[in-house]
PDB file of N, CA and C in Angstrom:
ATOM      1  N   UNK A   1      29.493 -77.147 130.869  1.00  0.00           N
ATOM      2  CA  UNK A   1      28.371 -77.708 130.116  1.00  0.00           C
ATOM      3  C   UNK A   1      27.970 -79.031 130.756  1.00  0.00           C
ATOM      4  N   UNK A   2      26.536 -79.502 131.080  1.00  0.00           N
ATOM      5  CA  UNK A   2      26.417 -80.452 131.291  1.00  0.00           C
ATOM      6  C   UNK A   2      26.629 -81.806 130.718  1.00  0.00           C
ATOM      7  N   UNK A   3      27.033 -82.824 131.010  1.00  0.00           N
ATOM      8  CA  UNK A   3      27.100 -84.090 129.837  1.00  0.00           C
ATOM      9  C   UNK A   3      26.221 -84.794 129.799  1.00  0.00           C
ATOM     10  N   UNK A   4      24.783 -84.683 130.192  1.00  0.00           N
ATOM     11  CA  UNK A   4      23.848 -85.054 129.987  1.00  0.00           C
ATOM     12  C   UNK A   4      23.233 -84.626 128.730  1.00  0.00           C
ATOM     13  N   UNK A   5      23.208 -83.050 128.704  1.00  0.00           N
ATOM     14  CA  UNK A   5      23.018 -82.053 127.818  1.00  0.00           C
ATOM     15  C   UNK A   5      23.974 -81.296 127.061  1.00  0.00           C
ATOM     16  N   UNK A   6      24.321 -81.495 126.448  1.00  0.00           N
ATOM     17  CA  UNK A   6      25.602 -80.903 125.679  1.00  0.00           C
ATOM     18  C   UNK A   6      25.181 -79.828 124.811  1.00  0.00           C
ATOM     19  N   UNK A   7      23.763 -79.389 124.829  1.00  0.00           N
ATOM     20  CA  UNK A   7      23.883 -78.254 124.012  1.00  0.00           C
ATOM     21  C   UNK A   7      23.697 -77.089 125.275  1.00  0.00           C
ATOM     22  N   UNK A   8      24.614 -75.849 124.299  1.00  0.00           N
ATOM     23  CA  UNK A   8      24.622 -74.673 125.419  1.00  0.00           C
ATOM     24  C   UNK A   8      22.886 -73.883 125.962  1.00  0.00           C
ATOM     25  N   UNK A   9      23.047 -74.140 127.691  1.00  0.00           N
ATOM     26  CA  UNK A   9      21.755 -73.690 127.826  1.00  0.00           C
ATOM     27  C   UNK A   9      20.529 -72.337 127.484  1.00  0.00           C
ATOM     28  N   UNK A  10      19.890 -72.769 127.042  1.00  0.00           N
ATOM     29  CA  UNK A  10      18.872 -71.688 126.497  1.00  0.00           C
ATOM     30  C   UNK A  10      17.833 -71.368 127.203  1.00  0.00           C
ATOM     31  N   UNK A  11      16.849 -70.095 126.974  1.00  0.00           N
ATOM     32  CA  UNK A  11      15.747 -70.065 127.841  1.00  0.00           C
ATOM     33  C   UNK A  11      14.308 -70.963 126.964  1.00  0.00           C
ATOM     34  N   UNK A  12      14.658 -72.343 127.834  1.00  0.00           N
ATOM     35  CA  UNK A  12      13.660 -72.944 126.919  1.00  0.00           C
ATOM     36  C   UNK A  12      12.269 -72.736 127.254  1.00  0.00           C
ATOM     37  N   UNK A  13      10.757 -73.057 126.347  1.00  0.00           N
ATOM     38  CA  UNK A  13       9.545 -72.557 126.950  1.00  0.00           C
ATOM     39  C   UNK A  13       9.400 -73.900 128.026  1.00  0.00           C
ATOM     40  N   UNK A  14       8.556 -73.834 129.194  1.00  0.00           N
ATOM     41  CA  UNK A  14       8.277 -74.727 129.892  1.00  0.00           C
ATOM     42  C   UNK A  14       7.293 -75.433 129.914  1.00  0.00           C
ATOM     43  N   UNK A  15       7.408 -76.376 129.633  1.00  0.00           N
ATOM     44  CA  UNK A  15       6.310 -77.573 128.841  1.00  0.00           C
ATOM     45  C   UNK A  15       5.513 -77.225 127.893  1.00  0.00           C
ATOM     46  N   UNK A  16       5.685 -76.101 127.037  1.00  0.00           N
ATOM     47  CA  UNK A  16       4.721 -75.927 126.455  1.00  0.00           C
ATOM     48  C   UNK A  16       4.629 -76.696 124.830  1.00  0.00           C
ATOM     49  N   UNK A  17       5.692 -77.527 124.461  1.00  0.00           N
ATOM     50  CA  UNK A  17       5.734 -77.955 123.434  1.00  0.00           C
ATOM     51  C   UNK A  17       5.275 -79.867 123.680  1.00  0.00           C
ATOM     52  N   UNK A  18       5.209 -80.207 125.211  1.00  0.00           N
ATOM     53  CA  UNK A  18       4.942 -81.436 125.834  1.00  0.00           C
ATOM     54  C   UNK A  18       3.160 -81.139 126.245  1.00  0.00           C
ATOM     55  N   UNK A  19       2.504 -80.170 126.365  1.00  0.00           N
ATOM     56  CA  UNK A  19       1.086 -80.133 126.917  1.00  0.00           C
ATOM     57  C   UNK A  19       0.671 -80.758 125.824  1.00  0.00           C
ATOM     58  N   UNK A  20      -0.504 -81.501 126.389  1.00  0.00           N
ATOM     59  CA  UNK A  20      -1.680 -82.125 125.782  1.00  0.00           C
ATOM     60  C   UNK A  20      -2.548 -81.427 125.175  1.00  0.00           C
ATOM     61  N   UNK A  21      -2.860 -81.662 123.840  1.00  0.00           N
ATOM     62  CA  UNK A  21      -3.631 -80.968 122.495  1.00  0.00           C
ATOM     63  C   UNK A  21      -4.779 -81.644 123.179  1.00  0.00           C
ATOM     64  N   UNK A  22      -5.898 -80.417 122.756  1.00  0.00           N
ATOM     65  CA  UNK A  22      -7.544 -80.558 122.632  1.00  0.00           C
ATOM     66  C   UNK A  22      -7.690 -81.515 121.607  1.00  0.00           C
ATOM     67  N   UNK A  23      -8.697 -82.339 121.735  1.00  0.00           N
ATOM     68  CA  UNK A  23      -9.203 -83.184 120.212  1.00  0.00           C
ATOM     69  C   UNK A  23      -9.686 -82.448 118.813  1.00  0.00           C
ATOM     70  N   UNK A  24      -9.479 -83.327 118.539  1.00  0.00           N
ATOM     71  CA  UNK A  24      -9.659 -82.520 117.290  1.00  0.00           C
ATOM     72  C   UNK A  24     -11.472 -81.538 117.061  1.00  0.00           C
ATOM     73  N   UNK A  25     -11.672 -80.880 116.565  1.00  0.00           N
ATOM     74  CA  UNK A  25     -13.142 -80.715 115.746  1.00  0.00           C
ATOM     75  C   UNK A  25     -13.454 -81.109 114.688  1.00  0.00           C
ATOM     76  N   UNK A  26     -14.909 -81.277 114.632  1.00  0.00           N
ATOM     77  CA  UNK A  26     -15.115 -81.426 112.874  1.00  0.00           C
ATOM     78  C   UNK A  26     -15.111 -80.585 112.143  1.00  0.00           C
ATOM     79  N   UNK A  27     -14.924 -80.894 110.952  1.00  0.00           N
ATOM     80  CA  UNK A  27     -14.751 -79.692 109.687  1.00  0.00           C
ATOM     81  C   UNK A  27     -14.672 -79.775 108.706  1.00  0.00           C
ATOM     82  N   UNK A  28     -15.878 -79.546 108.329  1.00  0.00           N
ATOM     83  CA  UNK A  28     -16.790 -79.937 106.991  1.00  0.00           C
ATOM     84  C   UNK A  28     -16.113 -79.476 105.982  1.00  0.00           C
ATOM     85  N   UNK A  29     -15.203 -78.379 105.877  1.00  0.00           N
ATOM     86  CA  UNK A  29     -14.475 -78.136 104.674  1.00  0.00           C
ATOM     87  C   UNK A  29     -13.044 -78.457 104.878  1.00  0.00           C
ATOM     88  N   UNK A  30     -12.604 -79.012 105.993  1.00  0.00           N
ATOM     89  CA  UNK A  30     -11.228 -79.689 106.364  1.00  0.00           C
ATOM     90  C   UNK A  30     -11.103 -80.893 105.247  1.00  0.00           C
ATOM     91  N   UNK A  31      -9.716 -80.928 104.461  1.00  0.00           N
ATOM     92  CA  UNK A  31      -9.750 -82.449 103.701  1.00  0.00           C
ATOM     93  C   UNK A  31      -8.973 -83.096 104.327  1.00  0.00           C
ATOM     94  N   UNK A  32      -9.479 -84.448 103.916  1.00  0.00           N
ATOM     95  CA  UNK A  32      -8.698 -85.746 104.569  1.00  0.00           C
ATOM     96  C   UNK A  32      -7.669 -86.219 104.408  1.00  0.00           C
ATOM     97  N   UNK A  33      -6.770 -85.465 105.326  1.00  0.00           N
ATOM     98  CA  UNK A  33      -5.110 -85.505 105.291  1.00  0.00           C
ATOM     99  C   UNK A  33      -4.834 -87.174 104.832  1.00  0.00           C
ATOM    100  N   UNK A  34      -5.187 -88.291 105.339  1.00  0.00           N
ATOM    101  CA  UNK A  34      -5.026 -89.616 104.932  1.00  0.00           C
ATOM    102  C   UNK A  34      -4.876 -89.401 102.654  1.00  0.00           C
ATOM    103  N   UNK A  35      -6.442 -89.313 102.665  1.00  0.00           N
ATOM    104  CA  UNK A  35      -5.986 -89.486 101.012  1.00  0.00           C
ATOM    105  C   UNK A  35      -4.984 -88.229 100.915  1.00  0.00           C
ATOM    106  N   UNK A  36      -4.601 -86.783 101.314  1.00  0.00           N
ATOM    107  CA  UNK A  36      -3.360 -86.283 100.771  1.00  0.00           C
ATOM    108  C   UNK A  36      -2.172 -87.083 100.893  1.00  0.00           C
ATOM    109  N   UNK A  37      -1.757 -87.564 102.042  1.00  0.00           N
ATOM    110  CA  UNK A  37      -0.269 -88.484 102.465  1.00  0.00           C
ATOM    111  C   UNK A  37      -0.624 -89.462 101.162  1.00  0.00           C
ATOM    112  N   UNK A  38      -1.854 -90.230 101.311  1.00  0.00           N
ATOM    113  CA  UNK A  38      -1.344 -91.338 100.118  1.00  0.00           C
ATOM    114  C   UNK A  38      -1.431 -90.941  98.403  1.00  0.00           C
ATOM    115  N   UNK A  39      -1.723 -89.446  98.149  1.00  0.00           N
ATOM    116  CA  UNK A  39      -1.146 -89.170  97.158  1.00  0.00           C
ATOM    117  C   UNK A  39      -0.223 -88.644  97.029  1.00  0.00           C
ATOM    118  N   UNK A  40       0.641 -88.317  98.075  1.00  0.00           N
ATOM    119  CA  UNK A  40       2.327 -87.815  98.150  1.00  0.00           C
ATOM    120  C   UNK A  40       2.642 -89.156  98.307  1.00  0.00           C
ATOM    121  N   UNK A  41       2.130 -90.215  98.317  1.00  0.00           N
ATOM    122  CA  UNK A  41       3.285 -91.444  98.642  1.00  0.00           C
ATOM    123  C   UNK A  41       3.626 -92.019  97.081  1.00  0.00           C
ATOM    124  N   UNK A  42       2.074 -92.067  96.242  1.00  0.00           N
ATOM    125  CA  UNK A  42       1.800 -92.298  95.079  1.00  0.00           C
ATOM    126  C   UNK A  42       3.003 -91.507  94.431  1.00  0.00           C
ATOM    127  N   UNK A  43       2.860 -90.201  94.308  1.00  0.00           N
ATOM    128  CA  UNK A  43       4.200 -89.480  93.918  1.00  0.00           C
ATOM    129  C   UNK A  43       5.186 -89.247  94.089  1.00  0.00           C
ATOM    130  N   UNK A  44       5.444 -89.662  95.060  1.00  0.00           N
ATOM    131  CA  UNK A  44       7.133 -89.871  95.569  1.00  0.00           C
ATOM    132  C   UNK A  44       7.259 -91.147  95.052  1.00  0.00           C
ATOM    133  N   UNK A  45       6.701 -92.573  95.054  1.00  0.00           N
ATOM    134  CA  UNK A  45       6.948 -93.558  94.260  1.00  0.00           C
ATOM    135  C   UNK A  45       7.327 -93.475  93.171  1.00  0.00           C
ATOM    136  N   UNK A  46       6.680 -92.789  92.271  1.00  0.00           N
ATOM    137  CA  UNK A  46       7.092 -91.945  90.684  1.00  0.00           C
ATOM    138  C   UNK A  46       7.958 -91.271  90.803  1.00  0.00           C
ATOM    139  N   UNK A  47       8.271 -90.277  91.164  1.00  0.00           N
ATOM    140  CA  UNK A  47       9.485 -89.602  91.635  1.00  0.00           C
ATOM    141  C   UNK A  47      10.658 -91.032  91.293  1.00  0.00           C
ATOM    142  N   UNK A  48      10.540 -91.815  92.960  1.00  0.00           N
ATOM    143  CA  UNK A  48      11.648 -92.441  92.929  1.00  0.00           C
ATOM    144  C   UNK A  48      12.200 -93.172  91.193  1.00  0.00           C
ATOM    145  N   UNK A  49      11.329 -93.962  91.319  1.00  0.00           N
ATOM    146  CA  UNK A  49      11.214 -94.914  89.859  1.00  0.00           C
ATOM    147  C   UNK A  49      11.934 -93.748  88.480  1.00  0.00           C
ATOM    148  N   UNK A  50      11.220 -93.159  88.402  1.00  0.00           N
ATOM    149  CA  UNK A  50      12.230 -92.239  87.551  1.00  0.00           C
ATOM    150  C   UNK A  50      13.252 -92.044  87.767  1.00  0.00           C
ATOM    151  N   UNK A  51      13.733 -91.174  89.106  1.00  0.00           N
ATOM    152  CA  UNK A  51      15.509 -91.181  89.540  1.00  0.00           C
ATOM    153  C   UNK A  51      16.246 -92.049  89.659  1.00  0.00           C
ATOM    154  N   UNK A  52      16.021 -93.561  89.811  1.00  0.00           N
ATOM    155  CA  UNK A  52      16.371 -94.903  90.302  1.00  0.00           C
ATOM    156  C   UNK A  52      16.320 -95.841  88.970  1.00  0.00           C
ATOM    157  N   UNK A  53      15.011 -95.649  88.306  1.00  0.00           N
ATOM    158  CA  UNK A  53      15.149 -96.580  87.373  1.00  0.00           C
ATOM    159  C   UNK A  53      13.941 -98.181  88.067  1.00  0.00           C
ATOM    160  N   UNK A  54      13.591 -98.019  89.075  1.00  0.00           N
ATOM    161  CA  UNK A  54      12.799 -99.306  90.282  1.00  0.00           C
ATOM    162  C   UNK A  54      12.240 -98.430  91.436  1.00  0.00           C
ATOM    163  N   UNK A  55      11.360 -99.087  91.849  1.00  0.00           N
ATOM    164  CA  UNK A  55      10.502 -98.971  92.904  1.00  0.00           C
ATOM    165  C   UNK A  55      11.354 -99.006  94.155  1.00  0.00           C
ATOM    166  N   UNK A  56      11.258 -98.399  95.362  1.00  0.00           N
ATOM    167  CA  UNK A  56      12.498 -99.101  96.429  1.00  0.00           C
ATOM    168  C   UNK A  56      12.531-100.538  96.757  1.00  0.00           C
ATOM    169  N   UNK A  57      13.302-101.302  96.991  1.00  0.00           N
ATOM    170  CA  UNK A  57      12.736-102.816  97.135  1.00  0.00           C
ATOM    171  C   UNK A  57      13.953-103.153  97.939  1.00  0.00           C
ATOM    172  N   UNK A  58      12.974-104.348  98.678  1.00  0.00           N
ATOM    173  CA  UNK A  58      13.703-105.181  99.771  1.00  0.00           C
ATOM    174  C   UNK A  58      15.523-105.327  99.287  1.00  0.00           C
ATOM    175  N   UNK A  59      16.503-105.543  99.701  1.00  0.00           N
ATOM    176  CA  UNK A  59      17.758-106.079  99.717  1.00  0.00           C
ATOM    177  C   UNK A  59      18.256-105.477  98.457  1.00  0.00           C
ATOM    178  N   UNK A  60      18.546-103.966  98.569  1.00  0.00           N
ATOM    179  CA  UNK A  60      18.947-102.849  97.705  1.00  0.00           C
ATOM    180  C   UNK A  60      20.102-102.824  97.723  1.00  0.00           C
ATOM    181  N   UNK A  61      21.332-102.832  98.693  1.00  0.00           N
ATOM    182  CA  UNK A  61      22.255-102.392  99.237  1.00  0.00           C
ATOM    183  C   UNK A  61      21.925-101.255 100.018  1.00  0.00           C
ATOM    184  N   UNK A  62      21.558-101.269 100.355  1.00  0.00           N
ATOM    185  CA  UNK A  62      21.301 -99.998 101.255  1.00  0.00           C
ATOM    186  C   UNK A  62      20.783-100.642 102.569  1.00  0.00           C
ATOM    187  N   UNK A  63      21.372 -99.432 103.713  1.00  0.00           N
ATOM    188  CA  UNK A  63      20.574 -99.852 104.790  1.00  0.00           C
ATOM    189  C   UNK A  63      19.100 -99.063 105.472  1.00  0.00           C
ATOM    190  N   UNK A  64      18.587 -99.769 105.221  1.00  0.00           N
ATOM    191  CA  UNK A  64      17.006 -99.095 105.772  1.00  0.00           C
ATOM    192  C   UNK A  64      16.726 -98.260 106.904  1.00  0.00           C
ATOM    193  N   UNK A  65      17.965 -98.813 107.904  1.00  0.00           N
ATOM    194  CA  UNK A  65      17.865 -98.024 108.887  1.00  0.00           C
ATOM    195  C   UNK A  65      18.335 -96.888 109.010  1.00  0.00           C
ATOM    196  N   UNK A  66      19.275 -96.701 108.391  1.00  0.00           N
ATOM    197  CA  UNK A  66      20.329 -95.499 108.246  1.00  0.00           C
ATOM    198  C   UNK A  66      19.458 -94.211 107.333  1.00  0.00           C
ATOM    199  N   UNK A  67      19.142 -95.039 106.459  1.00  0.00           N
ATOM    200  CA  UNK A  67      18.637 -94.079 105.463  1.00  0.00           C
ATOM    201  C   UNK A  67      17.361 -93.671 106.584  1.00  0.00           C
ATOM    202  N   UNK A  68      16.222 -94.405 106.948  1.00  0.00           N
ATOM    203  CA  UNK A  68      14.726 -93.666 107.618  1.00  0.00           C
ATOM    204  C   UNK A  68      15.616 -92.280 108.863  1.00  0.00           C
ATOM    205  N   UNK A  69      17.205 -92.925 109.690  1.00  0.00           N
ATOM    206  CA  UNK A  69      17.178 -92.497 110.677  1.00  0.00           C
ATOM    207  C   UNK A  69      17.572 -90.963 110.525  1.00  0.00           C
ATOM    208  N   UNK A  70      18.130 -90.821 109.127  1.00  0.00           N
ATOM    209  CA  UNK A  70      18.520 -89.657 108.761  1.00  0.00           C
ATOM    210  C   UNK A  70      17.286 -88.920 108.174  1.00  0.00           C
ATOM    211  N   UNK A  71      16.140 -89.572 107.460  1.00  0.00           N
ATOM    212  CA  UNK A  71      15.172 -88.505 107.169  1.00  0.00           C
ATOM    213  C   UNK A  71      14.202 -88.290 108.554  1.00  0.00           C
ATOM    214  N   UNK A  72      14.835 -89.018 109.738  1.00  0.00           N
ATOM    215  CA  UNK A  72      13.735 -89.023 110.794  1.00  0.00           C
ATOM    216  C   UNK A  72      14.537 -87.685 111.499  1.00  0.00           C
ATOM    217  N   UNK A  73      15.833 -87.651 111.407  1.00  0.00           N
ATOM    218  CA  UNK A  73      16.463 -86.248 112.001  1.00  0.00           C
ATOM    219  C   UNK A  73      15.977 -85.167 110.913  1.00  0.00           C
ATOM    220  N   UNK A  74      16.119 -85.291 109.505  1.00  0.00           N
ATOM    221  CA  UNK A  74      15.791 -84.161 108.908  1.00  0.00           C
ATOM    222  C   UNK A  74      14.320 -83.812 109.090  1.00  0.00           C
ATOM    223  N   UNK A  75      13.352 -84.103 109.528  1.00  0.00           N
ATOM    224  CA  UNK A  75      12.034 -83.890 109.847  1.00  0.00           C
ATOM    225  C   UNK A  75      11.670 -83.362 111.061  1.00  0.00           C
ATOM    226  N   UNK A  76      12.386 -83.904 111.949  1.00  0.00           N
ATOM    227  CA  UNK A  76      12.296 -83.089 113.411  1.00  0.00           C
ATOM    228  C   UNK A  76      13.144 -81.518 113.091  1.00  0.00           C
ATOM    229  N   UNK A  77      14.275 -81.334 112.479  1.00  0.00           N
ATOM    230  CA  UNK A  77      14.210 -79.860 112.173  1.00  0.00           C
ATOM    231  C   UNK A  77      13.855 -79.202 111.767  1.00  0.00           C
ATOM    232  N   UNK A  78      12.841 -79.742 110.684  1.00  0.00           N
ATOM    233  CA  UNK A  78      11.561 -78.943 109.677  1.00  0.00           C
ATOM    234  C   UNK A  78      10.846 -78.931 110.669  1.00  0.00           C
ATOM    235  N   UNK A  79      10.121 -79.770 111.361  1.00  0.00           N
ATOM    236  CA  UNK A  79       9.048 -79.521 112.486  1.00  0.00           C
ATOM    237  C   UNK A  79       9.348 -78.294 113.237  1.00  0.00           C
ATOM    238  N   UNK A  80      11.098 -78.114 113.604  1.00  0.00           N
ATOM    239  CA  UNK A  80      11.095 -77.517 114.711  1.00  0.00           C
ATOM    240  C   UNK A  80      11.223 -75.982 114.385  1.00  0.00           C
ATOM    241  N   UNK A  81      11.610 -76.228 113.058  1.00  0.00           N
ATOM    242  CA  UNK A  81      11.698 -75.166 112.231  1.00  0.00           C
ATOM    243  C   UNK A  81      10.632 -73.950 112.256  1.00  0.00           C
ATOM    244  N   UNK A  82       9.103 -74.798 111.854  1.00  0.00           N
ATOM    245  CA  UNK A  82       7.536 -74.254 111.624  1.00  0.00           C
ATOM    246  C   UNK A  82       7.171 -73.778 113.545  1.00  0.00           C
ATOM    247  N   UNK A  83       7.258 -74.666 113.882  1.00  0.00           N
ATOM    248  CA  UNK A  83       7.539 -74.607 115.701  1.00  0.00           C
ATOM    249  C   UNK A  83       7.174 -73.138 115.652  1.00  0.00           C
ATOM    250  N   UNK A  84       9.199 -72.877 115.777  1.00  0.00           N
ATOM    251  CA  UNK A  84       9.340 -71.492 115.967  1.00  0.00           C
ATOM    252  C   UNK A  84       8.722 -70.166 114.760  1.00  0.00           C
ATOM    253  N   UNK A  85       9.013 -70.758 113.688  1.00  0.00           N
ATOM    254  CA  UNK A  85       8.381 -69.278 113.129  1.00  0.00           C
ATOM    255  C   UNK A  85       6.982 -69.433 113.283  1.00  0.00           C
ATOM    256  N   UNK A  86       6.162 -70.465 113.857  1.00  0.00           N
ATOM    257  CA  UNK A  86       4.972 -69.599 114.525  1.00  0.00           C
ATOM    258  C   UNK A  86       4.640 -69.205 115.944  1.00  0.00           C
ATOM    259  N   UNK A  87       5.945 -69.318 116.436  1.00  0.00           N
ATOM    260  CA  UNK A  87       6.083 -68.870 118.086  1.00  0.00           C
ATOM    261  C   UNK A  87       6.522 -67.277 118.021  1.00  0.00           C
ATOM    262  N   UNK A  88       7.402 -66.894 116.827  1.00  0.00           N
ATOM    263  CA  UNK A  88       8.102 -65.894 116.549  1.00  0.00           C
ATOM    264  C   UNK A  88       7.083 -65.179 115.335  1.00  0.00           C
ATOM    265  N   UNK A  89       6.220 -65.950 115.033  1.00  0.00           N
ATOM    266  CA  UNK A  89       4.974 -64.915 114.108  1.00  0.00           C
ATOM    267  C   UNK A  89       3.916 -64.393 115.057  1.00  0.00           C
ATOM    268  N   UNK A  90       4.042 -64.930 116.513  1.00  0.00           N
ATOM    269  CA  UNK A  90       2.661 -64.359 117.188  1.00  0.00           C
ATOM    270  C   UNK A  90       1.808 -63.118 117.054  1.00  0.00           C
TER     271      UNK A  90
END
């Protein structure tokens, strides 16, 4: 196994997850992902406050970093997740 790469080698696709996306189009019945995110933020705030009892706030005990770095790994496997089942829905 390499120790650069420690996971066992696969037939990976070749660049095709690194190529450069077309710009976007317009689309008049497309909605504006911005106001959706900031009403999932609105509700996950509520969310929290209910489970917690407070809003998240500065000097919690907790570490900020730890906590984002772990939902930043759990998100790249959901990403990579959708990835493939639409590589494997073709």
């Amino acid at each position: 196994m390499d120790p650069i790469d420690p996971i066992d080698p696969i037939d990976y696709p070749t660049g095709s997850l690194n190529d450069p996306q077309p710009p976007p189009v317009p689309n008049p019945d497309g909605s504006d992902i911005w106001h959706l995110v900031v009403l999932d933020m609105l509700d996950r705030r509520h969310k929290g406050i209910v489970k917690y009892g407070v809003p998240l706030q500065a000097f919690n005990g907790r570490d900020a970093i730890i906590d984002a770095y772990q939902e930043a790994l759990d998100l790249v496997v959901y990403l990579r997740q959708v990835i493939e089942e639409k590589e494997r829905g073709k």
